[in-house]
N, C-alpha and C. Protein backbone atom coordinates (compact mmCIF):
# COMPACT_ATOMS: atom_id res chain seq x y z
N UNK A 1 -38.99 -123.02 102.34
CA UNK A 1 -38.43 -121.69 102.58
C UNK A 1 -37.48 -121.29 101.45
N UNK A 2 -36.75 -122.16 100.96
CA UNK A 2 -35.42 -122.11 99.95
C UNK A 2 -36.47 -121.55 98.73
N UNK A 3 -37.69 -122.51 98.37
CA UNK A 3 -38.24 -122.04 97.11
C UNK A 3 -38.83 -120.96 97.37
N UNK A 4 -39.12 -120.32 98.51
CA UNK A 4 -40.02 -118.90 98.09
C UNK A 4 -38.71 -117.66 98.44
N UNK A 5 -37.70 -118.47 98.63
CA UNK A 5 -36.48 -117.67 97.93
C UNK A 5 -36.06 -117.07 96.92
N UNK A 6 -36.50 -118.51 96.00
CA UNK A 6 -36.00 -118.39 94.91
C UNK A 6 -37.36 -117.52 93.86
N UNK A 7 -38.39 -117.89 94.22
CA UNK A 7 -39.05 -116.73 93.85
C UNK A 7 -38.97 -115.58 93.84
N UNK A 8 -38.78 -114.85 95.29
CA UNK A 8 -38.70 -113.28 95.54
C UNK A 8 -37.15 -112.76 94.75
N UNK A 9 -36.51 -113.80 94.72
CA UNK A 9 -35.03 -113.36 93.72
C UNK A 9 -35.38 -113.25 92.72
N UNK A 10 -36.29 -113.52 91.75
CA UNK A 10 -36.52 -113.49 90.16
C UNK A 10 -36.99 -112.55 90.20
N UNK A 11 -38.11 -112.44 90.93
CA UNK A 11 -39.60 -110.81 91.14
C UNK A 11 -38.09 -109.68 91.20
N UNK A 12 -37.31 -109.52 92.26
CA UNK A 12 -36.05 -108.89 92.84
C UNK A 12 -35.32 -108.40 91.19
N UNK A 13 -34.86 -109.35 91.01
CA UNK A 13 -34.46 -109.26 89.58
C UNK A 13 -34.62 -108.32 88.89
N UNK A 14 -36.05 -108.68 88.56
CA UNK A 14 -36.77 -108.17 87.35
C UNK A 14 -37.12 -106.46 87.96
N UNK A 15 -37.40 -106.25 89.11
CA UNK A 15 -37.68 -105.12 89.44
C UNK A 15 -36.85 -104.31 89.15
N UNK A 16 -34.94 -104.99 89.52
CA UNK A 16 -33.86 -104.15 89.45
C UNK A 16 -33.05 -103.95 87.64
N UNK A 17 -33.44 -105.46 87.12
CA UNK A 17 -32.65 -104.75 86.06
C UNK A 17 -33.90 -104.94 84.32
N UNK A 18 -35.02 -104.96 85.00
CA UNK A 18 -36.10 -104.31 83.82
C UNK A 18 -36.60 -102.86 83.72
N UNK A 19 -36.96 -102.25 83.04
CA UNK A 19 -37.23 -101.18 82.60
C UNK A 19 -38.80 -101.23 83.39
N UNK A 20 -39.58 -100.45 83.94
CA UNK A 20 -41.36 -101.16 84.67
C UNK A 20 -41.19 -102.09 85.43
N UNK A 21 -39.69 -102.84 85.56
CA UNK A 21 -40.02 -104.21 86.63
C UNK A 21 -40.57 -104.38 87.58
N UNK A 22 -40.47 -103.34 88.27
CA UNK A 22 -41.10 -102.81 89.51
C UNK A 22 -42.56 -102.88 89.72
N UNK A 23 -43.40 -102.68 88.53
CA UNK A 23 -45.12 -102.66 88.51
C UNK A 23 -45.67 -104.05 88.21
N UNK A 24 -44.86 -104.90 88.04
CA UNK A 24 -45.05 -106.72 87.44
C UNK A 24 -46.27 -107.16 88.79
N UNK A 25 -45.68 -106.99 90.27
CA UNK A 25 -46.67 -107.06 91.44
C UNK A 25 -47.75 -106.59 91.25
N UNK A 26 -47.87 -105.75 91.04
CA UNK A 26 -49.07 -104.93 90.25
C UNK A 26 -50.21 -105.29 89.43
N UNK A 27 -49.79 -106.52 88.45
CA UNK A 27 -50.97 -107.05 88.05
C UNK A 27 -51.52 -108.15 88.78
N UNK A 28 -52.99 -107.70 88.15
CA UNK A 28 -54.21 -108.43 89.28
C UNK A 28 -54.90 -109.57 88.28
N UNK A 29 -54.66 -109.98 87.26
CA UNK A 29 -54.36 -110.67 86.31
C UNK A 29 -55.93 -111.01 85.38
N UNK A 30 -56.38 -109.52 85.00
CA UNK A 30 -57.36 -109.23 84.51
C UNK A 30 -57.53 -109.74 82.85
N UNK A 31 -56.47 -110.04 82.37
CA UNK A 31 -56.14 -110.30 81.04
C UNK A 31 -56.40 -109.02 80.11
N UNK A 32 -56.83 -107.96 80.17
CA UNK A 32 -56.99 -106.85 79.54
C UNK A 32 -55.74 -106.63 78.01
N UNK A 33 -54.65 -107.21 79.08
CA UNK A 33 -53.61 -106.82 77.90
C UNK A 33 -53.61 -107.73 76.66
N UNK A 34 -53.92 -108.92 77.16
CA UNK A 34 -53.78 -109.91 76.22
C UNK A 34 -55.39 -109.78 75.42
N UNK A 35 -56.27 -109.48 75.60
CA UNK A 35 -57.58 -109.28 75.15
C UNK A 35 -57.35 -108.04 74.06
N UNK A 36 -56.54 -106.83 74.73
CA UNK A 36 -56.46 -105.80 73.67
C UNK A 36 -55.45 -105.86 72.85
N UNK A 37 -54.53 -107.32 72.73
CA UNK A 37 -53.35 -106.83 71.81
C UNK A 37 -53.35 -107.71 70.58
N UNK A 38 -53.15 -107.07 69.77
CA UNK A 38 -54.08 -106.77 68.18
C UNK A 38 -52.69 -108.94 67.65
N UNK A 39 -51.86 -109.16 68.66
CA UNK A 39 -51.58 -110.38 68.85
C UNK A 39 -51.28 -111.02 68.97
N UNK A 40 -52.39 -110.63 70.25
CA UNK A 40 -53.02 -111.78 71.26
C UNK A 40 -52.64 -113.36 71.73
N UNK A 41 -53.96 -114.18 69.97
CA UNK A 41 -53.88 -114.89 70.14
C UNK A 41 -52.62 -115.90 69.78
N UNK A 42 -51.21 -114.83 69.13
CA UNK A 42 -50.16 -115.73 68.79
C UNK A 42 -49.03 -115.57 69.57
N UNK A 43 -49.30 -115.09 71.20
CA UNK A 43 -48.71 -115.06 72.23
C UNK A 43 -49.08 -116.76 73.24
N UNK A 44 -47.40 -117.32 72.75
CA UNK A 44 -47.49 -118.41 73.77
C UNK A 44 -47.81 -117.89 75.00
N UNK A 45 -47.58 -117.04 75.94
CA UNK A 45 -47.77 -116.74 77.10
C UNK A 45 -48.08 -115.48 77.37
N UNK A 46 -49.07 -114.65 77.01
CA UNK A 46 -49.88 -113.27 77.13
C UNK A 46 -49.58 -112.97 78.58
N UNK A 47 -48.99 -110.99 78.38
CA UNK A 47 -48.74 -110.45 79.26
C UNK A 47 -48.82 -110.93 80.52
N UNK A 48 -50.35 -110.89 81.26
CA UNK A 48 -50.53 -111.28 82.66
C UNK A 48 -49.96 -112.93 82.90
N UNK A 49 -50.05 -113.36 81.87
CA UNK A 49 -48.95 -115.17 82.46
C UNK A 49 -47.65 -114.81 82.72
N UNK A 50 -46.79 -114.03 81.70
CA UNK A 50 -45.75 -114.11 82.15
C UNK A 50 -45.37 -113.47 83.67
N UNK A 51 -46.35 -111.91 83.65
CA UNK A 51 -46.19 -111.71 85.36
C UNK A 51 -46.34 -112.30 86.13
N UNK A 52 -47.46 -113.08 86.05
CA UNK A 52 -47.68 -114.51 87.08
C UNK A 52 -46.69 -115.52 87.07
N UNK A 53 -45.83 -115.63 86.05
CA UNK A 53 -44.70 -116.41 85.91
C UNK A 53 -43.53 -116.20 86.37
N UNK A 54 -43.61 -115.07 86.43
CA UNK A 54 -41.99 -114.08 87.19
C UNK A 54 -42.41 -113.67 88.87
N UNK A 55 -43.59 -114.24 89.31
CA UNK A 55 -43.96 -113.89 90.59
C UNK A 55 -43.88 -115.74 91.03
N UNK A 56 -43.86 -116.75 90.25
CA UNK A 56 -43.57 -117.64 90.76
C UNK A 56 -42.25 -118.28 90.48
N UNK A 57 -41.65 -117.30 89.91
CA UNK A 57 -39.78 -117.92 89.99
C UNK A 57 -39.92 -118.50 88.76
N UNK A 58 -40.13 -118.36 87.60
CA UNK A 58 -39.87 -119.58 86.53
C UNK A 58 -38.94 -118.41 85.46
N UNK A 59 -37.63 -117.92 86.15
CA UNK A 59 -36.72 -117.46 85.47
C UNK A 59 -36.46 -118.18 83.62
N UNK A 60 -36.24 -119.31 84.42
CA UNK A 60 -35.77 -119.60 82.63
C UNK A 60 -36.95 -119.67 81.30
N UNK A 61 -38.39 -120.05 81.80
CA UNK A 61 -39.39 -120.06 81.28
C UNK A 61 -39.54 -118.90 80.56
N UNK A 62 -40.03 -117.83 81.43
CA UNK A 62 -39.69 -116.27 81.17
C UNK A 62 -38.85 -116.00 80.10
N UNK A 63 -37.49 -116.32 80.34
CA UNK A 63 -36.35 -115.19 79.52
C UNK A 63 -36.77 -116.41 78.28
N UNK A 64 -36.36 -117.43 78.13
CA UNK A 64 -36.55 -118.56 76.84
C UNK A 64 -37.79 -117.99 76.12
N UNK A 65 -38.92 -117.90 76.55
CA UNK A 65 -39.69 -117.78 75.72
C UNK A 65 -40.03 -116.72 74.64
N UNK A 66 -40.70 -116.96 73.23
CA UNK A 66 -40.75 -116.05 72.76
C UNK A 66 -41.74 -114.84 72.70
N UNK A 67 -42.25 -115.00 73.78
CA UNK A 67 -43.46 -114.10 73.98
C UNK A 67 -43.21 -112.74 73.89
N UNK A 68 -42.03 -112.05 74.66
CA UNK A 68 -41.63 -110.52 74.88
C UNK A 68 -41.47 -110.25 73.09
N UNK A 69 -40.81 -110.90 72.42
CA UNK A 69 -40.03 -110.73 70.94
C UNK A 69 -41.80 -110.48 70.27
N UNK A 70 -43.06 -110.74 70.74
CA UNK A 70 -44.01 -110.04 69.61
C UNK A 70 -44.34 -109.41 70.06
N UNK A 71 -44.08 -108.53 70.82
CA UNK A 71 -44.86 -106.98 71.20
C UNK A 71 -44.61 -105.98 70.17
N UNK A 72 -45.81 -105.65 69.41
CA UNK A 72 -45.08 -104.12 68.28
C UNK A 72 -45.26 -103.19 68.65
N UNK A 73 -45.08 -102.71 70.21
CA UNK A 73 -45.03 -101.84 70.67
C UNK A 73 -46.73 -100.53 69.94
N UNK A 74 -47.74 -101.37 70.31
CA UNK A 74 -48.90 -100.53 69.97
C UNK A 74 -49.37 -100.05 70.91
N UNK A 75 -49.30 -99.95 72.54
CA UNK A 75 -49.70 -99.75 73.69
C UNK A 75 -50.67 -99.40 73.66
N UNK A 76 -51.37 -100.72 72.89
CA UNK A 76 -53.23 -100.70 73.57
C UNK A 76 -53.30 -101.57 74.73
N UNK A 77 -52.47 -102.19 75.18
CA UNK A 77 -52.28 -102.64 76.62
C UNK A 77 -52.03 -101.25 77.92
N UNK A 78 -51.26 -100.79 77.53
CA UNK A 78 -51.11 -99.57 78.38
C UNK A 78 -52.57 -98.75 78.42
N UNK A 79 -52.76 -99.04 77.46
CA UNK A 79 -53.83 -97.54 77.39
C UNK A 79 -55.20 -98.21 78.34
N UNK A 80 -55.09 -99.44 78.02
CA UNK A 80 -56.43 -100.16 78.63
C UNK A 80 -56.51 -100.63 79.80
N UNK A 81 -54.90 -100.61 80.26
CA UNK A 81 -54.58 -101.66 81.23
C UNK A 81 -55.39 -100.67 82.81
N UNK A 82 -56.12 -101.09 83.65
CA UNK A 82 -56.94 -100.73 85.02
C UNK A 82 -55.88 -100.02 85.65
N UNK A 83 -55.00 -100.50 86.03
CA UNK A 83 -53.73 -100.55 86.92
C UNK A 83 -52.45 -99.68 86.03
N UNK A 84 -52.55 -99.37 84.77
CA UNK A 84 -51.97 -98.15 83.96
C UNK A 84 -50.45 -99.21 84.02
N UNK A 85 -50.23 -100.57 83.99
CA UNK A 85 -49.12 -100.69 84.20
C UNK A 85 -48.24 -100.89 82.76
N UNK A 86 -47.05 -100.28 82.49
CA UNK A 86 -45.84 -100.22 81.64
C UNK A 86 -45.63 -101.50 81.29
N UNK A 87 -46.89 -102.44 80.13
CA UNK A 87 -46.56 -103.44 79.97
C UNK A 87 -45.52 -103.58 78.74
N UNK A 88 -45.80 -102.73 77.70
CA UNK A 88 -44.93 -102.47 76.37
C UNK A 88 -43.14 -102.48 76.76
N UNK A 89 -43.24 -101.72 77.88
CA UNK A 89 -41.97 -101.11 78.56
C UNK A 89 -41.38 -102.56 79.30
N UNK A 90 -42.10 -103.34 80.13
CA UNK A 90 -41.48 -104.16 80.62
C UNK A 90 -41.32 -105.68 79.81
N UNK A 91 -42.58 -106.07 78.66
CA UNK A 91 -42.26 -106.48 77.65
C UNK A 91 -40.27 -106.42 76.63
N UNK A 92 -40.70 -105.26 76.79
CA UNK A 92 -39.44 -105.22 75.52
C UNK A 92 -37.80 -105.38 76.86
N UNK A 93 -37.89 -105.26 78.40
CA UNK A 93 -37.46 -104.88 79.27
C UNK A 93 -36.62 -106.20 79.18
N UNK A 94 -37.66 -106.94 79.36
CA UNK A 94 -37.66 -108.53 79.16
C UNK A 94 -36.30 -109.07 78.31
N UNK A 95 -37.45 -108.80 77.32
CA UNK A 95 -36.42 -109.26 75.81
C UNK A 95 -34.98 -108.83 75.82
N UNK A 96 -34.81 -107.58 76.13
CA UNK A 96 -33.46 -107.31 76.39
C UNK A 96 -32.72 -107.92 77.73
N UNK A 97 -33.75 -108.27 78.55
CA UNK A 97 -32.66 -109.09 79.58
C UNK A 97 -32.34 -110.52 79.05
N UNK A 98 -33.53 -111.10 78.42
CA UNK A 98 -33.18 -112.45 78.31
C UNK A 98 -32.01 -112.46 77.04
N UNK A 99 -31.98 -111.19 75.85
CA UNK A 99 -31.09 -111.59 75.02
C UNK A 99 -29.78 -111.38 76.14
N UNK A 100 -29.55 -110.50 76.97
CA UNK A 100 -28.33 -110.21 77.61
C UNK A 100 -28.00 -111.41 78.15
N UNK A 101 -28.23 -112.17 78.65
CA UNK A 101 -28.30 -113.55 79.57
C UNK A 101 -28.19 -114.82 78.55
N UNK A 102 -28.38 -114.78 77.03
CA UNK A 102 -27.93 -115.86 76.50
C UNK A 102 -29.52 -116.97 76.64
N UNK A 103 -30.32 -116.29 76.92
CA UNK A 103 -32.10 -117.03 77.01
C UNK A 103 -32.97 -116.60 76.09
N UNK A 104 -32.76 -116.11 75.04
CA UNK A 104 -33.56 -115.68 74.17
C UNK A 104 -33.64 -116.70 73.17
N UNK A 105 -34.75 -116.95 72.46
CA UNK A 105 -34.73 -118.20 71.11
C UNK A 105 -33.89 -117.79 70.36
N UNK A 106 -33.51 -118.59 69.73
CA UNK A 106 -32.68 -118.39 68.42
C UNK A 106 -33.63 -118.50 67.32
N UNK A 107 -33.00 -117.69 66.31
CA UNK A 107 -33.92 -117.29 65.04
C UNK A 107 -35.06 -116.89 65.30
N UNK A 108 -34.97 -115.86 66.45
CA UNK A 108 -36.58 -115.21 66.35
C UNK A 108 -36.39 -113.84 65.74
N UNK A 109 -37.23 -114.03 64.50
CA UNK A 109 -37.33 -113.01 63.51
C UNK A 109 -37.35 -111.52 64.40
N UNK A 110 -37.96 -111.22 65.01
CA UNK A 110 -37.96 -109.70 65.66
C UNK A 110 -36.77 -109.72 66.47
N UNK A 111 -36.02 -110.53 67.26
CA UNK A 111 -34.84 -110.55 67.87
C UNK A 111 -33.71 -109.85 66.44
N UNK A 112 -33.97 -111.13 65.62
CA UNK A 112 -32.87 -110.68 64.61
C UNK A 112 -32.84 -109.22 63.95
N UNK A 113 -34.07 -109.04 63.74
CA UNK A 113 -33.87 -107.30 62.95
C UNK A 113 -34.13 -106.44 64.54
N UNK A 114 -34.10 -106.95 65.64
CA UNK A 114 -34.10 -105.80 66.56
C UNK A 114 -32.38 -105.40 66.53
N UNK A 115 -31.35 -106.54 66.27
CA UNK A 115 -29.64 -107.13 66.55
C UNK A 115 -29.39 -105.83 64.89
N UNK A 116 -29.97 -106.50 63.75
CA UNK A 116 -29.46 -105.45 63.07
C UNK A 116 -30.37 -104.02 62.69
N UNK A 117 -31.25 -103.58 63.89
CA UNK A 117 -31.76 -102.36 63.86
C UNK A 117 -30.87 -101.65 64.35
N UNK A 118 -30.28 -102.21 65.91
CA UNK A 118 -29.45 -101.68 66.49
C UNK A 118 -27.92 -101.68 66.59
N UNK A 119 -27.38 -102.66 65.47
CA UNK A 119 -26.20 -102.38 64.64
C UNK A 119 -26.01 -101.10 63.90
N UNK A 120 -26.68 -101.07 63.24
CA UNK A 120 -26.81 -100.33 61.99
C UNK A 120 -27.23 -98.68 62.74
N UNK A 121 -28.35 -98.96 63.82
CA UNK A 121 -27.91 -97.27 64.62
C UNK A 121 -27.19 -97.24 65.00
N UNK A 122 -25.67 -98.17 66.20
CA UNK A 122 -24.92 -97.32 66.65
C UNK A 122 -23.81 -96.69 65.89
N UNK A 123 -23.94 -97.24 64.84
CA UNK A 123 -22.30 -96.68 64.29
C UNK A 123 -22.77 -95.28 63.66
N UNK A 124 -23.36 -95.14 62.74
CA UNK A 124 -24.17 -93.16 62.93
C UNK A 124 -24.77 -92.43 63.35
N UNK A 125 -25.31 -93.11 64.56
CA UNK A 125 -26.60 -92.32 65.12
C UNK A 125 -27.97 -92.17 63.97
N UNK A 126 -27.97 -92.84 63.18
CA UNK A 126 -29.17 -93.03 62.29
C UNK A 126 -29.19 -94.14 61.60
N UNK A 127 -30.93 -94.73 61.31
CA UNK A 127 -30.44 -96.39 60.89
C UNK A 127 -30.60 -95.83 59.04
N UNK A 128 -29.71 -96.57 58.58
CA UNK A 128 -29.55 -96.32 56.97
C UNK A 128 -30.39 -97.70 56.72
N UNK A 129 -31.59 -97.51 55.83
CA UNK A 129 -32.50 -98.35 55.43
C UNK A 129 -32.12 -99.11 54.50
N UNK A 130 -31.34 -98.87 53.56
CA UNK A 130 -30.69 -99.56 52.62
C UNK A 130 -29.72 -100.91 53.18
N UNK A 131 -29.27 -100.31 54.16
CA UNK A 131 -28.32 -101.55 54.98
C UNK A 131 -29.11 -102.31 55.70
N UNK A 132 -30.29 -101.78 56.41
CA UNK A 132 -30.64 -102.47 57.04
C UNK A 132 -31.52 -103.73 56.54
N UNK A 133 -32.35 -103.35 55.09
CA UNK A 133 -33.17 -104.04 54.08
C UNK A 133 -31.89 -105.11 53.52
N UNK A 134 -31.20 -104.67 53.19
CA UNK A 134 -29.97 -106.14 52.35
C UNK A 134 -29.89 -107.22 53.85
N UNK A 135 -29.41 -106.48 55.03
CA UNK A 135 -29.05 -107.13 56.18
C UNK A 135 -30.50 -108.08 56.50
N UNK A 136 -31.50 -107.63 56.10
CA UNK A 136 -32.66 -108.87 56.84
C UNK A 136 -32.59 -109.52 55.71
N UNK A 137 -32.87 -109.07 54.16
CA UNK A 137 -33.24 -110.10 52.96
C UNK A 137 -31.74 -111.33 52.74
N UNK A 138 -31.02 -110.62 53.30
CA UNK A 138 -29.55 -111.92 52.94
C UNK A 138 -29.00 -112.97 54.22
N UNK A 139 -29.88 -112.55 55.39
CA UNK A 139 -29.47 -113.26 56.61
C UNK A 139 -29.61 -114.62 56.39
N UNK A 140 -29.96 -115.12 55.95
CA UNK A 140 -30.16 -116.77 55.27
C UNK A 140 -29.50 -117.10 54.09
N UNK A 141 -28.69 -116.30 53.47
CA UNK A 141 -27.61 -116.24 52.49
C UNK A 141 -27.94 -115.94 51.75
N UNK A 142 -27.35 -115.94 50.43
CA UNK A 142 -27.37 -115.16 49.05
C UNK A 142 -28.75 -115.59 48.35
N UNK A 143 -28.45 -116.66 48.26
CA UNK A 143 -29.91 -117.33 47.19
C UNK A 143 -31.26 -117.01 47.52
N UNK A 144 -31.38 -117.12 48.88
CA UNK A 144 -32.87 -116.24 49.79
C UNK A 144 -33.08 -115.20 49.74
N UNK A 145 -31.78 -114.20 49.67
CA UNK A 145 -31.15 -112.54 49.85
C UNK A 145 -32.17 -112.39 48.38
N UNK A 146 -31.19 -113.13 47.32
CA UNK A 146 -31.84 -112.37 46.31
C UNK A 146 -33.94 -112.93 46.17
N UNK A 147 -33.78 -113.82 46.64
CA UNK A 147 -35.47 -114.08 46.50
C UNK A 147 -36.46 -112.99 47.32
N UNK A 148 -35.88 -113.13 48.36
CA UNK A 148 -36.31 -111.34 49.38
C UNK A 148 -36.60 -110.55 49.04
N UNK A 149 -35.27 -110.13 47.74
CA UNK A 149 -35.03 -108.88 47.43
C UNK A 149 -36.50 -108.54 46.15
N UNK A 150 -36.29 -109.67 45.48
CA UNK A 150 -36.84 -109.66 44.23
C UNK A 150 -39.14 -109.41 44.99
N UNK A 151 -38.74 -110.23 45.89
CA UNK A 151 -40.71 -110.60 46.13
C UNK A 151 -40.76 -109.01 46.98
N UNK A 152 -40.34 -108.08 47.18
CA UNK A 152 -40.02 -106.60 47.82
C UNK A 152 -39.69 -105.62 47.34
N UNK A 153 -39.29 -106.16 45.62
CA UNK A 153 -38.87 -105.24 44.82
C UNK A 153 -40.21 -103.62 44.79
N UNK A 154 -41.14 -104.14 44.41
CA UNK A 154 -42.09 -103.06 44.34
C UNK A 154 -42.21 -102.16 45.65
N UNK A 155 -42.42 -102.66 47.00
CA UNK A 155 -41.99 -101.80 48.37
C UNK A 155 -40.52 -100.98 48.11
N UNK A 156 -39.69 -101.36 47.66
CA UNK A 156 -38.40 -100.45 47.29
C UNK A 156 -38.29 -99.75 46.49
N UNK A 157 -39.22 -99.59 45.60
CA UNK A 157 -39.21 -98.75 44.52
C UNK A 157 -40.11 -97.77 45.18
N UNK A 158 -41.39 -97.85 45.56
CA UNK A 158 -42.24 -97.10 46.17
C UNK A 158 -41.19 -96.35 47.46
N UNK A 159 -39.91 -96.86 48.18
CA UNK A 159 -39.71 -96.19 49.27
C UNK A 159 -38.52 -95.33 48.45
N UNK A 160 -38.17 -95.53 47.21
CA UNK A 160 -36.97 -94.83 46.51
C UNK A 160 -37.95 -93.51 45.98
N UNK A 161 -38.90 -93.62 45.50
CA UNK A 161 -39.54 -92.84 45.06
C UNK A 161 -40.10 -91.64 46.51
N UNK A 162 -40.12 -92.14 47.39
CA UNK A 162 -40.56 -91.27 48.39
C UNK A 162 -39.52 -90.84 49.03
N UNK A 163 -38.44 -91.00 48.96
CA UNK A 163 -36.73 -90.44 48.85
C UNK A 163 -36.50 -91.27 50.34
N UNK A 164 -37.14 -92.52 50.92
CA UNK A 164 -36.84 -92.88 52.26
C UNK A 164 -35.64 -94.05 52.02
N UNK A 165 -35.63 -94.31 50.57
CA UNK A 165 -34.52 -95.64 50.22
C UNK A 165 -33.53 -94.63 49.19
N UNK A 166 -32.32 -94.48 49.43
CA UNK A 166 -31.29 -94.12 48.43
C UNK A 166 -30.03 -94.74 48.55
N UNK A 167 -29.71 -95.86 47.35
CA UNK A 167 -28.65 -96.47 47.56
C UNK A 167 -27.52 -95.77 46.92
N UNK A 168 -27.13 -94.89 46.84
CA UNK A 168 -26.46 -93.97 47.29
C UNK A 168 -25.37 -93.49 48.96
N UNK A 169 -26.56 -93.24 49.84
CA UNK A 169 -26.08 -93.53 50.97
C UNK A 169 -25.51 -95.15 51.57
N UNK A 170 -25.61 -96.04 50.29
CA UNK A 170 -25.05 -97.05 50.87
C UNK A 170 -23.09 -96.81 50.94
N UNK A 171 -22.67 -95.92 50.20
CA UNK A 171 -21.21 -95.21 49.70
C UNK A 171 -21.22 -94.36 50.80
N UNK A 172 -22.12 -92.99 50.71
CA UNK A 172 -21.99 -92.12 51.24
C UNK A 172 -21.84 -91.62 52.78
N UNK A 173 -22.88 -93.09 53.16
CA UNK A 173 -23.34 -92.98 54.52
C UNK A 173 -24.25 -91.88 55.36
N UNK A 174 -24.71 -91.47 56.19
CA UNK A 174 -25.54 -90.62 56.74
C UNK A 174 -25.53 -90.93 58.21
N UNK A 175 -25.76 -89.73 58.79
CA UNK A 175 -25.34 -89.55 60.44
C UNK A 175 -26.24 -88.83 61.04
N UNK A 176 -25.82 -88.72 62.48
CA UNK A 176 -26.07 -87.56 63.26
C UNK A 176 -25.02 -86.60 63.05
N UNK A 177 -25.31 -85.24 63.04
CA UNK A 177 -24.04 -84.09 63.47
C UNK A 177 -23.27 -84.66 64.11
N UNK A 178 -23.36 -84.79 65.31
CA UNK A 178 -22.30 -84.88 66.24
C UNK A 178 -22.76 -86.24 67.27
N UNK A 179 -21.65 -87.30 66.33
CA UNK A 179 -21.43 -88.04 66.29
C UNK A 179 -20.82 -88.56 67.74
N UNK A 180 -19.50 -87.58 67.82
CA UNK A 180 -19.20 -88.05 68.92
C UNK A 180 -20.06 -87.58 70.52
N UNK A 181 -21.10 -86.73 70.77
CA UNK A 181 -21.94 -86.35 72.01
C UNK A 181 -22.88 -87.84 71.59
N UNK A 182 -23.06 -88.47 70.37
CA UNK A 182 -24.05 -89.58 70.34
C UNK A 182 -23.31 -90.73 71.13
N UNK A 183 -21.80 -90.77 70.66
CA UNK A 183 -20.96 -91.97 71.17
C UNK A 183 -20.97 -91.94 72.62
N UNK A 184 -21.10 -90.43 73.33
CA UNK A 184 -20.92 -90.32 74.77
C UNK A 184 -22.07 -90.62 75.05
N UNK A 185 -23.14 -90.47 74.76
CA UNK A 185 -24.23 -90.87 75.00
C UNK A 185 -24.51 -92.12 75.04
N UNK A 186 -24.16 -93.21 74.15
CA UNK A 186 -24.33 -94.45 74.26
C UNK A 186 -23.33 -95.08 75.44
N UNK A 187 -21.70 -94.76 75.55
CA UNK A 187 -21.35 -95.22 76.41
C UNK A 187 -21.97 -94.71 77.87
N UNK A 188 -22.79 -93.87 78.42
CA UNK A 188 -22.85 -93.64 79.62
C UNK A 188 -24.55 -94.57 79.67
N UNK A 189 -25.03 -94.97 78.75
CA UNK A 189 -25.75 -95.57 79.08
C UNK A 189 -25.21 -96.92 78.82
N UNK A 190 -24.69 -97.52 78.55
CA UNK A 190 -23.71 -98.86 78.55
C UNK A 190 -23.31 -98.24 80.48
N UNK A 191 -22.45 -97.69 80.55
CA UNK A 191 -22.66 -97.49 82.20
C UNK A 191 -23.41 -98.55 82.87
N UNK A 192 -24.53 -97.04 82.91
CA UNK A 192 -25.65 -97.35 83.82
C UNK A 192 -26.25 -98.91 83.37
N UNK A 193 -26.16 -99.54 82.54
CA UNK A 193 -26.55 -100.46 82.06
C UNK A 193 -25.88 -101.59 83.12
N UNK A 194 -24.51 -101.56 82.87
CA UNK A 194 -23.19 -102.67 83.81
C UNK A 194 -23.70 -102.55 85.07
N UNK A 195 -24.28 -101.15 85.81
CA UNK A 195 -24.42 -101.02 87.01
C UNK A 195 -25.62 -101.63 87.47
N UNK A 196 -26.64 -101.95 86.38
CA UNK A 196 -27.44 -102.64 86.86
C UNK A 196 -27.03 -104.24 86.49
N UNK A 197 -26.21 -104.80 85.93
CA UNK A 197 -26.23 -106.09 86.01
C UNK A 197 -25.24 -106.64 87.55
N UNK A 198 -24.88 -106.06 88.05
CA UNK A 198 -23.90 -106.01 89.60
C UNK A 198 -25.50 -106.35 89.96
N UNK A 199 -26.53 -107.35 89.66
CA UNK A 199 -27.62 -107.84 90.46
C UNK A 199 -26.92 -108.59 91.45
N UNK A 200 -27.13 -108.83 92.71
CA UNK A 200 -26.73 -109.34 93.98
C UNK A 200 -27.97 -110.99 93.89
């Protein structure tokens, strides 16, 4: 009785503080998603396992693993999926619970540039590419930074030339207008955010 407790608390969970958690019951475990996602085969645990995994309580399995961190958000799972269910959505739902909770791998490359994607947006309301390109090529320190920099050199010239790289704005900086309706905006979803971790 205790363990199918502890099951319906994880399913519970996930319903209340994932983004789609709610449709996880929902799959009938057709593999569709994992068949259409371009990949697939370099998912330790493809979509329909992990739902089957969060319907049998294996909380820590779930958030630890790195499965949610390769979704590139292409929603040929959605598009294909029988049951229309928000796998992209509860994928990435994931990832953000398990980084919140301290269960996410360490050094997983998409974790890390998701940490400085979303550094680098909140402080202007726009991500400055220039910061964000030094911030992935130097995360392993200087000597790598510059090896990064150098085997990417030609992608940076091509994105300077198309005016999407200007180190320039690395001085200048670049924003939203109104900065502060962005700041209110982020704190009221920080809110609603706290209000869902009050999980019971």
């Amino acid at each position: 009785m205790s363990d199918m407790t502890y099951h319906n608390n994880f399913l519970k969970e996930v319903e209340e503080r994932v983004e789609g958690g709610d449709w996880v019951k929902m799959c009938m475990q057709c593999g569709v998603c994992s068949g259409s996602c371009p990949l697939g085969p370099a998912w330790a645990h493809p979509p329909q396992e992990i739902f089957m995994m969060i319907r049998a309580g294996k909380r820590e399995e779930v958030l630890s693993s790195d499965s949610m961190w390769m979704c590139t958000s292409c929603y040929q799972c959605i598009v294909r999926c029988p049951r229309k269910l928000p796998i992209t959505h509860i994928m990435h739902g994931l990832a953000h619970l398990a980084y919140r909770e301290g269960l996410s791998p360490k050094n997983q490359p998409t974790q890390q540039f998701s940490k400085l994607f979303w550094d680098n947006l909140v402080k202007t309301g726009r991500v400055n590419e220039m910061k964000l390109s030094l911030g992935m090529y130097f995360k392993d320190g200087f000597s790598q930074g510059i090896k990064n920099a150098m085997a990417m050199k030609d992608v940076g010239m091509g994105m300077m030339k198309a005016k999407r790289l200007n180190p320039m704005e690395m001085v200048s900086g670049h924003g939203v207008k109104d900065k502060s309706g962005f700041q209110a905006m982020l704190k009221k979803a920080r809110e609603i955010e706290n209000s869902r971790k009050k999980f019971a």
